[in-house]
C-alpha atoms as a PDB file:
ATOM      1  CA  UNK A   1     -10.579  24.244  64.274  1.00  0.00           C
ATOM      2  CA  UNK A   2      -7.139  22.592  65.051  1.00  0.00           C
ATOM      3  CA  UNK A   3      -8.516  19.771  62.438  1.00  0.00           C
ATOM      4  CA  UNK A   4      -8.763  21.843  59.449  1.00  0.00           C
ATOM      5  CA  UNK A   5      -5.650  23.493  60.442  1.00  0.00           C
ATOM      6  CA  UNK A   6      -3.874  20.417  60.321  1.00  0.00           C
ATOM      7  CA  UNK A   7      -5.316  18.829  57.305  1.00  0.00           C
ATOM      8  CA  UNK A   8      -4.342  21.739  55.157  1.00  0.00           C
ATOM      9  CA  UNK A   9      -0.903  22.180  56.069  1.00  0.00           C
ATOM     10  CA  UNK A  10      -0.183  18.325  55.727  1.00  0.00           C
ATOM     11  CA  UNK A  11       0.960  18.108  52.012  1.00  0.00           C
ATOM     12  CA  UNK A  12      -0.798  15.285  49.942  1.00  0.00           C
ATOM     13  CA  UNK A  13       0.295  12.496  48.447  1.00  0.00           C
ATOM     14  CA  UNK A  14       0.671  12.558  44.603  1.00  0.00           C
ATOM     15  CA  UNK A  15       0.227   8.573  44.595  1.00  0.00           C
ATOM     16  CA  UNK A  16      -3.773   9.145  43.496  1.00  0.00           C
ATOM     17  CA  UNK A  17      -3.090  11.527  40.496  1.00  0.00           C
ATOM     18  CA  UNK A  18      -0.272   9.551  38.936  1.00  0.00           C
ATOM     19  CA  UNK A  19      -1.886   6.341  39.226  1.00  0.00           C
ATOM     20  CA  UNK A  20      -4.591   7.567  37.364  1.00  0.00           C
ATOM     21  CA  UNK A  21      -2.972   9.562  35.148  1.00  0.00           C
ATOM     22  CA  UNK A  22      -0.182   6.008  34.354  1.00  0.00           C
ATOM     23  CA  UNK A  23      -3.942   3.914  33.809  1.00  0.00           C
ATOM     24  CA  UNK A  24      -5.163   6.565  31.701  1.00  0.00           C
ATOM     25  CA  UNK A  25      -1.944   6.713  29.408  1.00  0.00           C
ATOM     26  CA  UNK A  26      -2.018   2.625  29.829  1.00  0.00           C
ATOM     27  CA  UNK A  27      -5.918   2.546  28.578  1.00  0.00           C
ATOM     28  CA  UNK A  28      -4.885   4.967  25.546  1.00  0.00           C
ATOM     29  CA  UNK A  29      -2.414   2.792  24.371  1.00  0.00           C
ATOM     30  CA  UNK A  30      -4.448  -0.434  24.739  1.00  0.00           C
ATOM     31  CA  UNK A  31      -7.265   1.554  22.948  1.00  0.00           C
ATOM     32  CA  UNK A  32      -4.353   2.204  20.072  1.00  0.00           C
ATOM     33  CA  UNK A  33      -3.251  -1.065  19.924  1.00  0.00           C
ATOM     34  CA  UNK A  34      -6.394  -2.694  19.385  1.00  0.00           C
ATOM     35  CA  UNK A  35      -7.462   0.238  16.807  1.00  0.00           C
ATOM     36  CA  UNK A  36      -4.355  -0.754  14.769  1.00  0.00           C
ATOM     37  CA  UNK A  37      -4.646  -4.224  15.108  1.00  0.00           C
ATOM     38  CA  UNK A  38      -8.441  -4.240  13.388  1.00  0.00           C
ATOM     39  CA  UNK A  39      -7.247  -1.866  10.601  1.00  0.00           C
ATOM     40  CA  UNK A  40      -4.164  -4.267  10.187  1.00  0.00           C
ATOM     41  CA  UNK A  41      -6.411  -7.106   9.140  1.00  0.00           C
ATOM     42  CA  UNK A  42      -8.767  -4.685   7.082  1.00  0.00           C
ATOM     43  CA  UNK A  43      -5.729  -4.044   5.137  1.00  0.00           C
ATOM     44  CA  UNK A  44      -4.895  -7.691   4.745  1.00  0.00           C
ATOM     45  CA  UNK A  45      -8.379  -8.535   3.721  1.00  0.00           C
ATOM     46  CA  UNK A  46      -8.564  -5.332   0.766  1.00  0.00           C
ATOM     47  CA  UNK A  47      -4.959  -6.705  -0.103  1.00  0.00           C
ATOM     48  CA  UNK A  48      -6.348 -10.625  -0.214  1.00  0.00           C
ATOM     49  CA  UNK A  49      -9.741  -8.906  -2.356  1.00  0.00           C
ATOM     50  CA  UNK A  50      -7.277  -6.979  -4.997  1.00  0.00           C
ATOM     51  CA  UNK A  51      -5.047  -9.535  -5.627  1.00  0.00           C
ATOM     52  CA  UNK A  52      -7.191 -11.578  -8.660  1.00  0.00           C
ATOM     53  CA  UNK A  53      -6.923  -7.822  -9.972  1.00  0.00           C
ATOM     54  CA  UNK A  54      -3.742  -7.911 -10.152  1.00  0.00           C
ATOM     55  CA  UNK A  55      -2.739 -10.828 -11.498  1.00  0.00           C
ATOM     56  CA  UNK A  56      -5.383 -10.463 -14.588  1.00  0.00           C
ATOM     57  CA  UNK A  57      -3.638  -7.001 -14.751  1.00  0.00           C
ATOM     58  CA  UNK A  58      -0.120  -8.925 -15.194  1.00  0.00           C
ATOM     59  CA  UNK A  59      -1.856 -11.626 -17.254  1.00  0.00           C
ATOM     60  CA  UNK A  60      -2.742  -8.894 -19.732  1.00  0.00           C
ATOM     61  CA  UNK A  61       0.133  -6.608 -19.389  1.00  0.00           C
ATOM     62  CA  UNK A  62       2.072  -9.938 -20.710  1.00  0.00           C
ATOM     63  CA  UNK A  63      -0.455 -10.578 -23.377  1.00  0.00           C
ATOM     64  CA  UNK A  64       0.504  -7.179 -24.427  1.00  0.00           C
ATOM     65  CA  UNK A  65       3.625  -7.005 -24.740  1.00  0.00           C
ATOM     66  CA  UNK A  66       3.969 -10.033 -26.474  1.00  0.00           C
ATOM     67  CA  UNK A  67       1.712  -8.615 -29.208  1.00  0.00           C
ATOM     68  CA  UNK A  68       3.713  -5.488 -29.335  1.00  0.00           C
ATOM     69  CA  UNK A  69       7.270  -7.454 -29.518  1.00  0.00           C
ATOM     70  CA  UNK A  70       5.312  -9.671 -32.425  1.00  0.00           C
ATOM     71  CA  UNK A  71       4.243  -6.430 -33.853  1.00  0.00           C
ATOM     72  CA  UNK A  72       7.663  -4.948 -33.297  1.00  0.00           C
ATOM     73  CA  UNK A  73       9.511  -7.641 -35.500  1.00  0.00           C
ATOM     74  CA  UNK A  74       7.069  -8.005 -38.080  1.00  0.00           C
ATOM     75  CA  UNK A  75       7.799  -4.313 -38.778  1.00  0.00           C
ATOM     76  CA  UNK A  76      11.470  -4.876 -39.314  1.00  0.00           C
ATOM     77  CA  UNK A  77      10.663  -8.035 -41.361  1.00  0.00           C
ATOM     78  CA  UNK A  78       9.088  -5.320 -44.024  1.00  0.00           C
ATOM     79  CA  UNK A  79       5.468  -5.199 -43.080  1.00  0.00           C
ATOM     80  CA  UNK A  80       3.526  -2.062 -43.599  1.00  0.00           C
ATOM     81  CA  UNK A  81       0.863  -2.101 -41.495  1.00  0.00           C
ATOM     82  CA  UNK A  82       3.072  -3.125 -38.847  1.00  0.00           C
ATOM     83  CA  UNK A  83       5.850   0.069 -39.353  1.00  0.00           C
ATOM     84  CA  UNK A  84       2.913   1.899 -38.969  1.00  0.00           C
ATOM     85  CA  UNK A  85       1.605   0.597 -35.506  1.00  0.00           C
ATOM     86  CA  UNK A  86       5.108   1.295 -34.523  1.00  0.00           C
ATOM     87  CA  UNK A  87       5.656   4.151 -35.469  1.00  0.00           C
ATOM     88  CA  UNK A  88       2.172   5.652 -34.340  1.00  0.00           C
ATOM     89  CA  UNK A  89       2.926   3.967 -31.003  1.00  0.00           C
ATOM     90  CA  UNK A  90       6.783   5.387 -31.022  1.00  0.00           C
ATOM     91  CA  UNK A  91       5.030   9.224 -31.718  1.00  0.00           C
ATOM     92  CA  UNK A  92       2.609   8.426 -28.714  1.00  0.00           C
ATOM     93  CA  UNK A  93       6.055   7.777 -26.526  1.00  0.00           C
ATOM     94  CA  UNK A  94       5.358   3.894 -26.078  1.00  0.00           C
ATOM     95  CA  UNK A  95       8.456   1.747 -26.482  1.00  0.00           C
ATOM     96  CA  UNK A  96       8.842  -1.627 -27.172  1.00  0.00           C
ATOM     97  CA  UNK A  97      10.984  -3.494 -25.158  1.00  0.00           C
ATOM     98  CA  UNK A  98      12.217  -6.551 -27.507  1.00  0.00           C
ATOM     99  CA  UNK A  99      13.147  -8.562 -24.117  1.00  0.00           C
ATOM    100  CA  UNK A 100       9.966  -7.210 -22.884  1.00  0.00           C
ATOM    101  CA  UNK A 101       7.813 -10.380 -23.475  1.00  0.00           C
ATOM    102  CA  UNK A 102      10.370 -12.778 -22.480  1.00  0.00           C
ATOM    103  CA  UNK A 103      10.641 -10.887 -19.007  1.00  0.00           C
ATOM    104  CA  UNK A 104       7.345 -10.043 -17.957  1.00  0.00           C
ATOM    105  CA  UNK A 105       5.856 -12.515 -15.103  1.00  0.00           C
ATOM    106  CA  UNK A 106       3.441 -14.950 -16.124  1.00  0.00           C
END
């Protein structure tokens, strides 16, 4: 009886529950790591995969403002057809930007 006596009343050392409790916290930030790490390089790869996209989208957002600019001062030189592009486009709230076609990346 003296045993279990003496085994209970001897405090125990927290050593086992903190080591486990650092390797768990260690493990969940390795787990973490490598989680953001794989959806790192998915993002690089949709980025890589969008990026013909976008420069046809800037290929044709140059094409049209070119033809808008063109438009634009064919209007002020007198044309018809063209004050009436412009001013359909103006009641629509789309401005030309004169500078517009000179500016916009190739």
């Amino acid at each position: 009886m003296d045993t279990q006596i003496d085994s209970a009343a001897r405090p125990h050392s927290p050593f086992i529950p903190v080591a486990l409790l650092a390797l768990g916290f260690i493990a969940w930030l390795g787990f973490q790591t490598w989680n953001l790490a794989g959806e790192r390089s998915q993002l690089g790869l949709a980025h890589a995969t969008q990026q013909p996209q976008i420069d046809q989208a800037n290929k044709l957002r140059a094409a049209l403002d070119t033809l808008a600019v063109t438009t634009q001062r064919l209007a002020g030189e007198g044309s018809v057809a063209a004050r009436a592009v412009v001013d359909e486009l103006g009641k629509r709230g789309v401005t030309i930007n004169p500078a517009g076609a000179a500016s916009a990346p190739r």
